[in-house]
Protein backbone atom coordinates (compact mmCIF):
# COMPACT_ATOMS: atom_id res chain seq x y z
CA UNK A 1 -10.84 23.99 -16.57
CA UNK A 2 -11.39 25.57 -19.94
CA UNK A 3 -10.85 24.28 -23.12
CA UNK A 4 -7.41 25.22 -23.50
CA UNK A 5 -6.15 23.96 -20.56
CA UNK A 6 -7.62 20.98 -20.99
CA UNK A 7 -5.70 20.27 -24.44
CA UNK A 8 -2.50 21.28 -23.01
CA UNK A 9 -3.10 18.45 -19.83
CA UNK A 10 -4.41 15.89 -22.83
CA UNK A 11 -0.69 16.95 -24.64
CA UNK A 12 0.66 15.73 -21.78
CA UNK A 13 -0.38 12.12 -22.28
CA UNK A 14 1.94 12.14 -24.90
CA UNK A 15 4.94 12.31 -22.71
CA UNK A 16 4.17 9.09 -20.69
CA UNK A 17 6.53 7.34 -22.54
CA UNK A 18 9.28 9.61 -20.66
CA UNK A 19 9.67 12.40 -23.41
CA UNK A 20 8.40 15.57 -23.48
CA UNK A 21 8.55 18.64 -25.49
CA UNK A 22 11.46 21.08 -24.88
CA UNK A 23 10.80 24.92 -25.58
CA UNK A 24 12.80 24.75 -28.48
CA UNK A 25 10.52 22.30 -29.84
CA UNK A 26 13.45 19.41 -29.52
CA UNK A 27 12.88 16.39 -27.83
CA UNK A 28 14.11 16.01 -24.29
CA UNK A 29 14.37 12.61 -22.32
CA UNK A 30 13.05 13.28 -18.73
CA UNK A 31 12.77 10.03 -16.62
CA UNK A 32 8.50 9.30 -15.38
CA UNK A 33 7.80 10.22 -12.11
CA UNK A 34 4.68 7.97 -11.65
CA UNK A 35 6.64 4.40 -11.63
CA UNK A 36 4.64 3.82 -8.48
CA UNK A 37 1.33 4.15 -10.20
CA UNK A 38 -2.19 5.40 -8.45
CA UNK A 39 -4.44 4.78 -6.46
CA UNK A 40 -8.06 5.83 -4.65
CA UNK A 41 -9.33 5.31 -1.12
CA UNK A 42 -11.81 6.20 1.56
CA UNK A 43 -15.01 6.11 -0.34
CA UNK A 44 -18.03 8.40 0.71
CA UNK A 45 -21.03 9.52 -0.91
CA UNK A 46 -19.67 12.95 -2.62
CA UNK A 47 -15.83 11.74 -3.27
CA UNK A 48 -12.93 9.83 -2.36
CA UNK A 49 -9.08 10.02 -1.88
CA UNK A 50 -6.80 10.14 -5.41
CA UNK A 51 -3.66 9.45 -4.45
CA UNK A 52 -0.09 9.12 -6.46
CA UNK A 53 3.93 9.62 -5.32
CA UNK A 54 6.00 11.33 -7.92
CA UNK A 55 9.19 8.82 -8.18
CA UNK A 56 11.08 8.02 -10.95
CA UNK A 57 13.96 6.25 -9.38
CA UNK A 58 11.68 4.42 -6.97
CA UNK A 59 14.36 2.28 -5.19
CA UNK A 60 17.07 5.14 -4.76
CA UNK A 61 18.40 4.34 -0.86
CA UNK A 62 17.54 7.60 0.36
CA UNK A 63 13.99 7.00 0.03
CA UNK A 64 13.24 10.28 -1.96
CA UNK A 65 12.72 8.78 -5.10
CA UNK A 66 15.25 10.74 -7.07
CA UNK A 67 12.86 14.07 -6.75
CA UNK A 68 15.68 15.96 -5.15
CA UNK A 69 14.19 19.13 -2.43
CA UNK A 70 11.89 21.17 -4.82
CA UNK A 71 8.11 21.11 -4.09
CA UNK A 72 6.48 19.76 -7.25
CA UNK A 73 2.84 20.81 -8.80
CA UNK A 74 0.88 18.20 -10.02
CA UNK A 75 -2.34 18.87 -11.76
CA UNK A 76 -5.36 16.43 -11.32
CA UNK A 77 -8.52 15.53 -12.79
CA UNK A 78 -11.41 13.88 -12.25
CA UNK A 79 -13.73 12.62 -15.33
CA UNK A 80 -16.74 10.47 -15.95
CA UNK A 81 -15.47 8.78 -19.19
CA UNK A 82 -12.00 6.87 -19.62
CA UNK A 83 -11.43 9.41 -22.18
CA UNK A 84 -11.46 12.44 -20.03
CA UNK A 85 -13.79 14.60 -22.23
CA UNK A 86 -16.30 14.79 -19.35
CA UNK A 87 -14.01 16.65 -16.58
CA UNK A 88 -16.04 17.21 -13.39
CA UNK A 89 -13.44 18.18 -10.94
CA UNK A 90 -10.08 19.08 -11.45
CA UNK A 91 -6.72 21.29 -9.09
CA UNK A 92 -3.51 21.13 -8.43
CA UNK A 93 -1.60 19.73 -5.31
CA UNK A 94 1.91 20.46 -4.18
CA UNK A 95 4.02 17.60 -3.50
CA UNK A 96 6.59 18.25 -1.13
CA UNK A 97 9.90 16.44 0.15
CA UNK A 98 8.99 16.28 3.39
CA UNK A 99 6.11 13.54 2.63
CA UNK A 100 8.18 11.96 -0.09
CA UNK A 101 6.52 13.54 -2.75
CA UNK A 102 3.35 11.60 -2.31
CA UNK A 103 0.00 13.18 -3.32
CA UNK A 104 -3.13 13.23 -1.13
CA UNK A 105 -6.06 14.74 -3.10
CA UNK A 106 -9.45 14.51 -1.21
CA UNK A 107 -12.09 15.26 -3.89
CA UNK A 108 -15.83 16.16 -2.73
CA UNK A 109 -18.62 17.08 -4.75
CA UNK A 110 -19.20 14.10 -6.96
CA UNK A 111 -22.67 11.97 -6.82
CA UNK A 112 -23.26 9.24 -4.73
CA UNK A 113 -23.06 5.54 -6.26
CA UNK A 114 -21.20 7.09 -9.11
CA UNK A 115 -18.14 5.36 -11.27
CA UNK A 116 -15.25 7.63 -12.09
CA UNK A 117 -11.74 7.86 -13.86
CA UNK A 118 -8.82 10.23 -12.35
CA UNK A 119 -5.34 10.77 -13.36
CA UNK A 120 -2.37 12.88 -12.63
CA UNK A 121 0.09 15.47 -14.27
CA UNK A 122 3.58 16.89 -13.08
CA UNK A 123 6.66 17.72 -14.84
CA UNK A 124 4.96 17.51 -18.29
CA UNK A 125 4.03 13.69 -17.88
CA UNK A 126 0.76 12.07 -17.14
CA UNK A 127 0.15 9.13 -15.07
CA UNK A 128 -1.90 5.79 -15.39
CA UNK A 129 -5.86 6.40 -15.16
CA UNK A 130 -7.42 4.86 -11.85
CA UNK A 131 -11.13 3.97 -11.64
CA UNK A 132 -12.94 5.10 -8.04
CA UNK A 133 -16.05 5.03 -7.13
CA UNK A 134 -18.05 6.50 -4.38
CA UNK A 135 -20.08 5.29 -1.99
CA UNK A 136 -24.13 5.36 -2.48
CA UNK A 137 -26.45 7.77 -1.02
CA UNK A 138 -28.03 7.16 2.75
CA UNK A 139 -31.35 5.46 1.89
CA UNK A 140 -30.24 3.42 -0.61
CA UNK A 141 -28.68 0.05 -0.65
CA UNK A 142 -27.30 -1.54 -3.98
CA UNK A 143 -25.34 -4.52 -3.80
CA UNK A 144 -21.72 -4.05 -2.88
CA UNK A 145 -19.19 -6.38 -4.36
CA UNK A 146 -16.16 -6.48 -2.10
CA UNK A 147 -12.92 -8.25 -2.19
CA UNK A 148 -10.65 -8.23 1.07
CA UNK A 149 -6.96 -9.90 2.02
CA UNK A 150 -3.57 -9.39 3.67
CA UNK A 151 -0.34 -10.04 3.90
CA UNK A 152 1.90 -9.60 0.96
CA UNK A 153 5.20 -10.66 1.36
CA UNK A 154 7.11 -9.21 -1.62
CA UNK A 155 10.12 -12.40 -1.34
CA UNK A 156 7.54 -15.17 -0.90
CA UNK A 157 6.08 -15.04 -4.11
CA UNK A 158 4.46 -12.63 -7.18
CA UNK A 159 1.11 -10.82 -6.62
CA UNK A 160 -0.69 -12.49 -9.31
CA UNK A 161 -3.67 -12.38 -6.49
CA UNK A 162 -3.93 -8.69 -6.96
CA UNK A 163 -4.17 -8.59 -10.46
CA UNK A 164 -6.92 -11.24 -10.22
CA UNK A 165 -8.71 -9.04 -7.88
CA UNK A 166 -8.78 -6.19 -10.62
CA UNK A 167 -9.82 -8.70 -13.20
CA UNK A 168 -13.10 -9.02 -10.57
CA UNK A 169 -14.49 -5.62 -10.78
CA UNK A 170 -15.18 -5.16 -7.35
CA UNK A 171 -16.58 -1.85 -6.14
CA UNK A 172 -14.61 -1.94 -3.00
CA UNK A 173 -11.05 -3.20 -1.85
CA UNK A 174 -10.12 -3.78 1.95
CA UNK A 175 -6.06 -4.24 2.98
CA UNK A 176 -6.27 -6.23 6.52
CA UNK A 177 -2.47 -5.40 7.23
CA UNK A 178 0.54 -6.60 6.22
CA UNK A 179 0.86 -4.57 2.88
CA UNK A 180 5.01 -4.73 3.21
CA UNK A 181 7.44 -7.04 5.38
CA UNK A 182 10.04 -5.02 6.99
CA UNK A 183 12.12 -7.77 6.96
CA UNK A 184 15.87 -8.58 5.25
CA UNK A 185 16.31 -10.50 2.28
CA UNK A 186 15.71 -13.96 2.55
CA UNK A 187 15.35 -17.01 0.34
CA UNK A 188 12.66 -16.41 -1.91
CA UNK A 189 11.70 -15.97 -5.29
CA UNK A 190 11.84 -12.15 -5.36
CA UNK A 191 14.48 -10.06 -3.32
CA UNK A 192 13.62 -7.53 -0.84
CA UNK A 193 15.36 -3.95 -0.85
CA UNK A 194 17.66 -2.77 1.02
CA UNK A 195 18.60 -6.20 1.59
CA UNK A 196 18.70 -5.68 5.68
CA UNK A 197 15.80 -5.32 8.18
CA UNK A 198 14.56 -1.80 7.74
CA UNK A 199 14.58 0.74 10.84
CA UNK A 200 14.88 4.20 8.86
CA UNK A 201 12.08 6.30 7.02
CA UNK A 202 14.38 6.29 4.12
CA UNK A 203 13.84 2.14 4.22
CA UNK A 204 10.60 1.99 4.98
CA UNK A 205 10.06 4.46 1.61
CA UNK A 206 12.17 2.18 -0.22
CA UNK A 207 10.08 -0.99 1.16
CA UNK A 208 7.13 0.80 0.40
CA UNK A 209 8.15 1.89 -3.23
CA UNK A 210 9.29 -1.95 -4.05
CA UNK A 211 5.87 -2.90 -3.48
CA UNK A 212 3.84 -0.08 -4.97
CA UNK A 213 6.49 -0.88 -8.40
CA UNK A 214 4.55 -4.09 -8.90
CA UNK A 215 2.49 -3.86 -11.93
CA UNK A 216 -0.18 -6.41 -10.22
CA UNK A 217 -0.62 -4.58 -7.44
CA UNK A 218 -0.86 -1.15 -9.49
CA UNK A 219 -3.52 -2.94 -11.30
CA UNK A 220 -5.44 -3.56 -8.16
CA UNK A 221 -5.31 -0.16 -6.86
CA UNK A 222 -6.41 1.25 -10.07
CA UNK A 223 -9.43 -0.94 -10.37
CA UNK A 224 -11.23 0.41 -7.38
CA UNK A 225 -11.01 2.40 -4.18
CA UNK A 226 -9.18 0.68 -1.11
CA UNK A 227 -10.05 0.83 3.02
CA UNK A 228 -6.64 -0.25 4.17
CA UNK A 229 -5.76 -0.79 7.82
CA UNK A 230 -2.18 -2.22 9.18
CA UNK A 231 -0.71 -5.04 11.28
CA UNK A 232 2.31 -5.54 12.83
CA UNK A 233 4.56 -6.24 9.90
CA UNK A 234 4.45 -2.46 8.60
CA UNK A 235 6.58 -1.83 11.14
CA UNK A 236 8.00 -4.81 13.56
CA UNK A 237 6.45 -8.46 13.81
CA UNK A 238 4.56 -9.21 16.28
CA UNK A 239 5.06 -5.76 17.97
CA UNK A 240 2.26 -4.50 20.81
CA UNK A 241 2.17 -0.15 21.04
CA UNK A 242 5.77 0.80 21.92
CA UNK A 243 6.69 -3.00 23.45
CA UNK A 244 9.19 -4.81 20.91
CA UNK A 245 9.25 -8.63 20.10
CA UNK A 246 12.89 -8.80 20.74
CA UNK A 247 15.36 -6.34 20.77
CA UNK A 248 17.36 -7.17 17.35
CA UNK A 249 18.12 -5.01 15.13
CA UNK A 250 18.69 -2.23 18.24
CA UNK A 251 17.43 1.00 18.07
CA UNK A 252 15.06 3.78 19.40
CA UNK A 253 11.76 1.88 18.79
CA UNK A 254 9.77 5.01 19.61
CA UNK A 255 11.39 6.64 16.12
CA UNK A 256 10.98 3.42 13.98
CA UNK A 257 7.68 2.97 14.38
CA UNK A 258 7.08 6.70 13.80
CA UNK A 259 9.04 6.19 10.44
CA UNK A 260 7.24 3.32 10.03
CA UNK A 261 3.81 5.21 10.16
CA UNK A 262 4.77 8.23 8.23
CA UNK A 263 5.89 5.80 5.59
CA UNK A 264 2.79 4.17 5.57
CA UNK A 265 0.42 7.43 5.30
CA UNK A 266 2.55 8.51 2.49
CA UNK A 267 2.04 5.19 0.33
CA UNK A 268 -1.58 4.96 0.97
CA UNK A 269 -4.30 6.57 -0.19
CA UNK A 270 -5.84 7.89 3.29
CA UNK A 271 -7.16 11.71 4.66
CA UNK A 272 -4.90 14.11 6.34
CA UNK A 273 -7.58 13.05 9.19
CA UNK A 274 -5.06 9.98 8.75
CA UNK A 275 -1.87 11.72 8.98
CA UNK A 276 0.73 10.67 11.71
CA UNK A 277 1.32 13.51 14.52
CA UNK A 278 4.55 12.49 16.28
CA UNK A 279 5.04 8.67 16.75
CA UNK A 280 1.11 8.33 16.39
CA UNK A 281 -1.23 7.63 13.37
CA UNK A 282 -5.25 7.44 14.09
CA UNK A 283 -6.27 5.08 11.84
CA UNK A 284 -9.36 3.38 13.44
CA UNK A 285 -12.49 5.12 11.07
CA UNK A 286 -15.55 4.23 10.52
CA UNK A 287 -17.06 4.31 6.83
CA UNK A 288 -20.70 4.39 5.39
CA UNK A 289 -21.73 2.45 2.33
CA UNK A 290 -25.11 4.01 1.75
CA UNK A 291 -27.63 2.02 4.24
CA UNK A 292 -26.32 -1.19 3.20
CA UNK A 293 -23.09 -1.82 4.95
CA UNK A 294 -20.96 0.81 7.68
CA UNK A 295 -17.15 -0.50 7.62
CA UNK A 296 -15.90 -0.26 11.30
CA UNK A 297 -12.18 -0.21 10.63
CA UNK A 298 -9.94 -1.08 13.96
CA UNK A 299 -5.88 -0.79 14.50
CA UNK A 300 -5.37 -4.12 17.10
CA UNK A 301 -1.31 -2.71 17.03
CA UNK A 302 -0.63 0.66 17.99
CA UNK A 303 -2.89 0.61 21.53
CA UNK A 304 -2.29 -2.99 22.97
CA UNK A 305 -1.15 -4.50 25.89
CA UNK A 306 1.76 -6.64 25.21
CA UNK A 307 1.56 -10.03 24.29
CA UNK A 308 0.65 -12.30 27.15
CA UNK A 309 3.06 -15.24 28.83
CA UNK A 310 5.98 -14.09 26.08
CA UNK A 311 3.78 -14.35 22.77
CA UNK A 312 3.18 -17.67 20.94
CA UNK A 313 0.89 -20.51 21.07
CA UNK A 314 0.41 -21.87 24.68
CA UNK A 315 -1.44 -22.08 28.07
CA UNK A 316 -1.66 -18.76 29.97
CA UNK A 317 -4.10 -17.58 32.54
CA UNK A 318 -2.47 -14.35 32.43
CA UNK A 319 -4.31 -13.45 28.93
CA UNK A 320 -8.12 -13.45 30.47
CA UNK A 321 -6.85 -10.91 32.92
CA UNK A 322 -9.73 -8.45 33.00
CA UNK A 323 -7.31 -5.39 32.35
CA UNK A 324 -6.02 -6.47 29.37
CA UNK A 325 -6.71 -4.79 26.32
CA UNK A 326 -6.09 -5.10 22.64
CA UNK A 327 -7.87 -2.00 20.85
CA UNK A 328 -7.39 0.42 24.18
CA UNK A 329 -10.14 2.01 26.12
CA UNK A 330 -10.84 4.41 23.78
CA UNK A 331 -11.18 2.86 20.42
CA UNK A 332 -12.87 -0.09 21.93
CA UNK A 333 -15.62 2.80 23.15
CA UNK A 334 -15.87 3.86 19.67
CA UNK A 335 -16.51 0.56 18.40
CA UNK A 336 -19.62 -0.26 20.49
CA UNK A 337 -20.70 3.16 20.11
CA UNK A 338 -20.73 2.57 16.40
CA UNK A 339 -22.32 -0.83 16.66
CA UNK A 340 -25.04 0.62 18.82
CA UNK A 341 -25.85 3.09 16.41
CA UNK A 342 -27.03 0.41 13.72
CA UNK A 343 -26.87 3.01 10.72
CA UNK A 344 -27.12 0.32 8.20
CA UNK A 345 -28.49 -3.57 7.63
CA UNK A 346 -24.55 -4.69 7.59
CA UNK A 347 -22.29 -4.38 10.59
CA UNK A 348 -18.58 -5.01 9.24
CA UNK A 349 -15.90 -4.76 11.30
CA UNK A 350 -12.31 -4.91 9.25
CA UNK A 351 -9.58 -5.99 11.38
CA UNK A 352 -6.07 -8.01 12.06
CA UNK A 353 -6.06 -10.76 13.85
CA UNK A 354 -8.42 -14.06 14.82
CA UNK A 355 -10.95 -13.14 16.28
CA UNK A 356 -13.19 -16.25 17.46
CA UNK A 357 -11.43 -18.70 20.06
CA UNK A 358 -9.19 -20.94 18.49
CA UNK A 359 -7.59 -23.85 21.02
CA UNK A 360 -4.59 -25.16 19.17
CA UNK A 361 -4.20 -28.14 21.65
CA UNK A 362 -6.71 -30.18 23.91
CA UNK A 363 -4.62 -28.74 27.35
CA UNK A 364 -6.06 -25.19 25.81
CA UNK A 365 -3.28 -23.47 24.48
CA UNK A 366 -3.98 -20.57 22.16
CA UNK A 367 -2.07 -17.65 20.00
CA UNK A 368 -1.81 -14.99 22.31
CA UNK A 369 -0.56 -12.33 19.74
CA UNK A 370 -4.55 -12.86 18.52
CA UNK A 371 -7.89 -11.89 20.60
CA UNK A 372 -7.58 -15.10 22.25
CA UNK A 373 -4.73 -13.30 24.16
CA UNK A 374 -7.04 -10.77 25.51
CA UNK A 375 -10.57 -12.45 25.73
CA UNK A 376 -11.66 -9.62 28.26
CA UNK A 377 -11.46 -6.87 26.01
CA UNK A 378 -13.38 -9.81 23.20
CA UNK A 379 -15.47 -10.49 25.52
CA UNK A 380 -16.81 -6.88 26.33
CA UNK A 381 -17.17 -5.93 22.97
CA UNK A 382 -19.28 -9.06 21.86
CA UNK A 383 -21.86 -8.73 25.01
CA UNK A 384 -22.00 -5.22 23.81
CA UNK A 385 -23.17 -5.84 20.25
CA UNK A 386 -25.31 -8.59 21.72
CA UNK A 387 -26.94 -6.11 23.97
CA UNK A 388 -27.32 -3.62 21.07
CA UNK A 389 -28.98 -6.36 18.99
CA UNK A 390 -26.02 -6.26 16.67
CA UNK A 391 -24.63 -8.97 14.72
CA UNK A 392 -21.53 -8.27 13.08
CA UNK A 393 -19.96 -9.65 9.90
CA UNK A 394 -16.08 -9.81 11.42
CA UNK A 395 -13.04 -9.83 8.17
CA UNK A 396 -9.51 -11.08 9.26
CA UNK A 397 -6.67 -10.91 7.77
CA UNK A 398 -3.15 -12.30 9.41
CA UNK A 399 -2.93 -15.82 9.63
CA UNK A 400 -2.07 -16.95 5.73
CA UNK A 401 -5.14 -19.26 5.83
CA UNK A 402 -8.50 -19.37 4.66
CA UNK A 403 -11.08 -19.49 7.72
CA UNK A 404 -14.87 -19.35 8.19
CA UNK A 405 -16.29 -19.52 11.65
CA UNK A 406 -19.42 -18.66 13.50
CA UNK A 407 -18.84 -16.52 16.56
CA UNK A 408 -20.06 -17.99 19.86
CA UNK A 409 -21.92 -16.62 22.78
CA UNK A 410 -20.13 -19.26 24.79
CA UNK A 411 -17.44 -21.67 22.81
CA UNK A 412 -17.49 -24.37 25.38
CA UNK A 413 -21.22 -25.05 25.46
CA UNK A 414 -21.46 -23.92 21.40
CA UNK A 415 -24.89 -22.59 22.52
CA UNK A 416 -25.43 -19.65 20.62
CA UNK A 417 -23.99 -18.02 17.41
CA UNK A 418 -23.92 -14.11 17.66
CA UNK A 419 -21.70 -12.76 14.76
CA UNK A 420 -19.59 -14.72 11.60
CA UNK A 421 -16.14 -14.24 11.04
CA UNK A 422 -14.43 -14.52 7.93
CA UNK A 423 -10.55 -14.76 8.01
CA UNK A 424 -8.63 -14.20 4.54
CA UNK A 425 -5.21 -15.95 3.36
CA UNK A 426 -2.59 -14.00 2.37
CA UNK A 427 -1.58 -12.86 -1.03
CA UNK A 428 1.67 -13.89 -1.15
CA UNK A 429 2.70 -15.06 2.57
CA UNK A 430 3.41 -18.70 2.91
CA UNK A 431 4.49 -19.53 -0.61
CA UNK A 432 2.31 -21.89 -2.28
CA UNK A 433 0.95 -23.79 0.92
CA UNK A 434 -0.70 -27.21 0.29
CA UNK A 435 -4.53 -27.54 -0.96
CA UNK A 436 -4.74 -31.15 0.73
CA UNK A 437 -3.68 -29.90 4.43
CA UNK A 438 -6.47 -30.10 6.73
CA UNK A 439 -7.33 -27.38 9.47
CA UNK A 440 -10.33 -27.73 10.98
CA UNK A 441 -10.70 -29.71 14.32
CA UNK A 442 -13.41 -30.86 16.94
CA UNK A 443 -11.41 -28.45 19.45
CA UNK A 444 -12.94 -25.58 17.57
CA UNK A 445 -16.72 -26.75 16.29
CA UNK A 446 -17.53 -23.26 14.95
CA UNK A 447 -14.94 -22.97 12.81
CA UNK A 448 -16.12 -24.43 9.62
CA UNK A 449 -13.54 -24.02 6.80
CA UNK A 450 -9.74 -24.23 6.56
CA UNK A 451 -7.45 -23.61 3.11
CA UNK A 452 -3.75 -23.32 3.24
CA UNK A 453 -3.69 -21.55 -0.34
CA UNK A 454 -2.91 -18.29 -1.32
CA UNK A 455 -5.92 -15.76 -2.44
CA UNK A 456 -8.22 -13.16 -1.46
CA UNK A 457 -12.23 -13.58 -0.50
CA UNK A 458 -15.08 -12.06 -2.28
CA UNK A 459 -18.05 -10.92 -0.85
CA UNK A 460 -21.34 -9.58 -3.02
CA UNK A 461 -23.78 -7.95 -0.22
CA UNK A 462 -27.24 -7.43 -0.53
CA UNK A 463 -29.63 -6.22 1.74
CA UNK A 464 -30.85 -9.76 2.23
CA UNK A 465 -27.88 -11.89 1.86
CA UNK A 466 -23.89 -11.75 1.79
CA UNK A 467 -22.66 -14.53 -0.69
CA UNK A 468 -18.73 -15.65 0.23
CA UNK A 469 -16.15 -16.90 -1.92
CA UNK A 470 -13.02 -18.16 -0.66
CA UNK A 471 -10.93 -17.79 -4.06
CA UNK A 472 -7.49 -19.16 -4.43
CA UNK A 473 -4.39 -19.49 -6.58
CA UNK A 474 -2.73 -23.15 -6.87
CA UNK A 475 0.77 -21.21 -7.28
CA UNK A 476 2.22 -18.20 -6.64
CA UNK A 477 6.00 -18.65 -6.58
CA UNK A 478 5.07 -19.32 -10.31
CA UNK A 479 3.51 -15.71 -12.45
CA UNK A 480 -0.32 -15.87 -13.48
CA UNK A 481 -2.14 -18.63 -12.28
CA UNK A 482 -5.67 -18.76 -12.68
CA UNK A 483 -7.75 -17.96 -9.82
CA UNK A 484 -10.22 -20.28 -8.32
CA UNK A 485 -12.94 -20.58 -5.56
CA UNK A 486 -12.21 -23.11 -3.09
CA UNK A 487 -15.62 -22.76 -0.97
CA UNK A 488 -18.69 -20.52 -0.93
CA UNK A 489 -21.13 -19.17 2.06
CA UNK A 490 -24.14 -17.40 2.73
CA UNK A 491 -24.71 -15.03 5.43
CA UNK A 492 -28.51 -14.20 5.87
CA UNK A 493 -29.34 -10.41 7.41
CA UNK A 494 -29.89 -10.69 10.86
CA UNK A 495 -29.42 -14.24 11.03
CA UNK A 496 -25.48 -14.91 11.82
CA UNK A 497 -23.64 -17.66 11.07
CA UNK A 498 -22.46 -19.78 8.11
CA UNK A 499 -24.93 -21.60 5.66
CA UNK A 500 -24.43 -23.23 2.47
CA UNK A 501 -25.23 -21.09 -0.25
């Protein structure tokens, strides 16, 4: 960009306020188009995703933001400094109606390990600056300060978690599902919109947009790149491939969940490698943090067998049928492929639901919409990473709890721990919950740690160590409580399985 051009983009900071100059040098009033602010994703070692929606009537019930039909050129850059006097990459993208408007830039060519700023212009206004950073160079394995949760339930209380997650500088962010409720309004603290179950693309925008207009969850995504993955409430609870929970509100399911999916791609900061085709969205990846850490990222939705016995918590023989799957042939190839290729000291495989066995009553009964409903497919994927000489680092989202347990070889004799899982609460999903409830149980041994509180958990890897924190807020249907840690871990390299730190 030359010198020039770069004043007349720095002009445009001037307009963020919604006023921009007029070619008859009056002022004009022209309403921001970045209300949803920005965000980065999919860190590698030469770039990362920048990603932004143009908006300025986020919540309009046609889902298009108030952009009207016109494609839209926004100009990016890419910078070393917060100041933006050290531009190393900079373009321009169209953003078109037919994706809502939403930017995808993928930029390449930056160092490895490497902190940078990036911001957006378009219609003679400049957006918030995001931070990014990419991930470090093969060989080398700096420590890696990651935060991960789920399930943010926009009624059930404010995001103060994500801005507390921001205020901890992490490196990396992980989304385990749940980012929106497609649900109608209920009876919490904050309303959803529209106020009715959402079906349409159009409402799953809006959804979407409601979310993204929260300034604590702007914060978040500005502070550092995100991995993101889904569950089932981005499009239906408790919904398995193309099979519904129940059949209300009626519809084509096929096309909702498409909606649902395009919606999703256009409010996240993935690749076009991410982009749905038809009613289907790859979003199983696999990404490399230097030689420290490879992120095996799985979708336990969009390729299961439906729930076993009718869903719920119960007895069913039905759910260690051999058949049964919950990632499909296919991706649960990948994974052990992956896991067998041991490309760095860290295994970590990001994912939805519970993963270790968890009997919720002495007669057996267990949650079947979670791996306990398909212990074959479990089952084959943990003999293969035992047989690779793997020991994975599993990180849950889901169940609006705080969990740690050590995987078993064989949870009736407790005999042998092969992996660790760590199981985040939710930001928002649940309300406050109750710091005094207790969770654990001689049913499950191997699980070691139980908090019904709201929060996120921290992990800062090594190539020696992975030091946990369970942190939580005391309140979150009340703004800007103080975050806390309610328990810490260590999980030794090559050695699985919880220890006190």
């Amino acid at each position: 960009m030359t010198r020039l051009q770069r004043r007349t983009f720095l002009i445009g900071g001037l307009a963020s306020a919604g006023v921009v100059l007029a070619s008859g040098g009056l002022a004009t009033a022209v309403a921001y188009p970045f209300t949803l602010g920005v965000a980065a994703g999919e860190p590698v070692a030469d770039g990362f995703v920048i990603w932004t929606r143009l908006a300025p009537s986020p919540l309009n019930a046609d889902g298009l933001g108030g952009m009207g039909t016109a494609n839209v050129d926004v100009e990016w850059q890419v910078a070393t400094d917060q100041n933006f006097t050290q531009l190393v990459r900079t373009g321009t993208y169209t953003a078109s109606q037919a994706w809502a408007h939403s930017v995808h830039v993928e930029v390449s060519g930056l160092q490895p390990g490497a902190v940078y700023f990036y911001r957006f212009r378009a219609q003679g206004q400049i957006s918030p600056v995001g931070r990014a950073r990419t991930a470090p160079a093969v060989g080398t394995s700096p420590a890696l300060t990651m935060l991960f949760t789920s399930c943010s339930h926009y009624e059930a209380g404010y995001f103060t978690a994500y801005r507390r997650m921001a205020e901890d500088n992490p490196d990396l962010i992980l989304h385990l599902g749940d980012y929106i409720y497609e649900g109608g309004a209920g009876s919490g603290v904050r309303k959803h919109q529209p106020s009715t179950e959402i079906t349409s693309l159009a409402n799953y925008r809006v959804r979407h947009a409601q979310h993204k207009s929260d300034v604590d969850l702007q914060a978040a995504h500005a502070a550092a790149p995100w991995v993101v993955v889904w569950d089932d409430h981005e499009v239906e609870n408790n919904y398995a491939n193309l099979v519904r929970a129940d059949s209300s509100p009626a519809g084509d399911f096929a096309a909702r969940r498409a909606a649902a999916y395009k919606a999703y791609y256009e409010h996240m900061p993935l690749r076009a490698a991410q982009a749905p085709s038809g009613s289907n969205l790859q979003l199983y990846r696999r990404l490399r943090w230097g030689s420290l850490a490879t992120l095996h990222m799985l979708d336990t939705r969009q390729y299961r067998d439906d729930q076993a016995c009718g869903d719920g918590s119960k007895v069913c023989p039905a759910a260690d049928d051999p058949g049964r799957t919950i990632t499909g042939a296919a991706q649960e190839s990948w994974l052990l492929d992956g896991l067998g290729q041991r490309l760095a000291t860290w295994d970590l495989i990001g994912q939805q639901v519970f993963f270790a066995q968890m009997l919720q009553s002495s007669a057996g009964a267990r949650n079947m919409d979670a791996w306990d409903g398909y212990t074959a497919n479990r089952g084959r994927i943990t003999s293969g990473w035992q047989a690779r000489g793997n020991t994975p680092v599993v990180l849950t989202g889901d169940v609006h709890r705080h969990y740690a347990a050590n995987i078993m070889a064989d949870y009736g004799t407790q005999n042998k721990v092969i992996g660790t899982e760590l199981i985040s609460t939710s930001i928002t999903s649940g309300g406050d919950g109750s710091a005094s409830e207790t969770g654990t149980s001689s049913l499950n041994p191997h699980i070691k740690f139980y908090k019904n509180q709201r929060g996120y958990v921290r992990t800062v890897t090594s190539s020696t160590e992975m030091h946990v924190d369970f942190r939580v807020l005391d309140k979150v249907t009340t703004r800007d409580y103080p975050v806390k840690t309610a328990q810490s871990y260590v999980i030794e390299a090559g050695n699985p399985g919880l220890q006190a730190p």
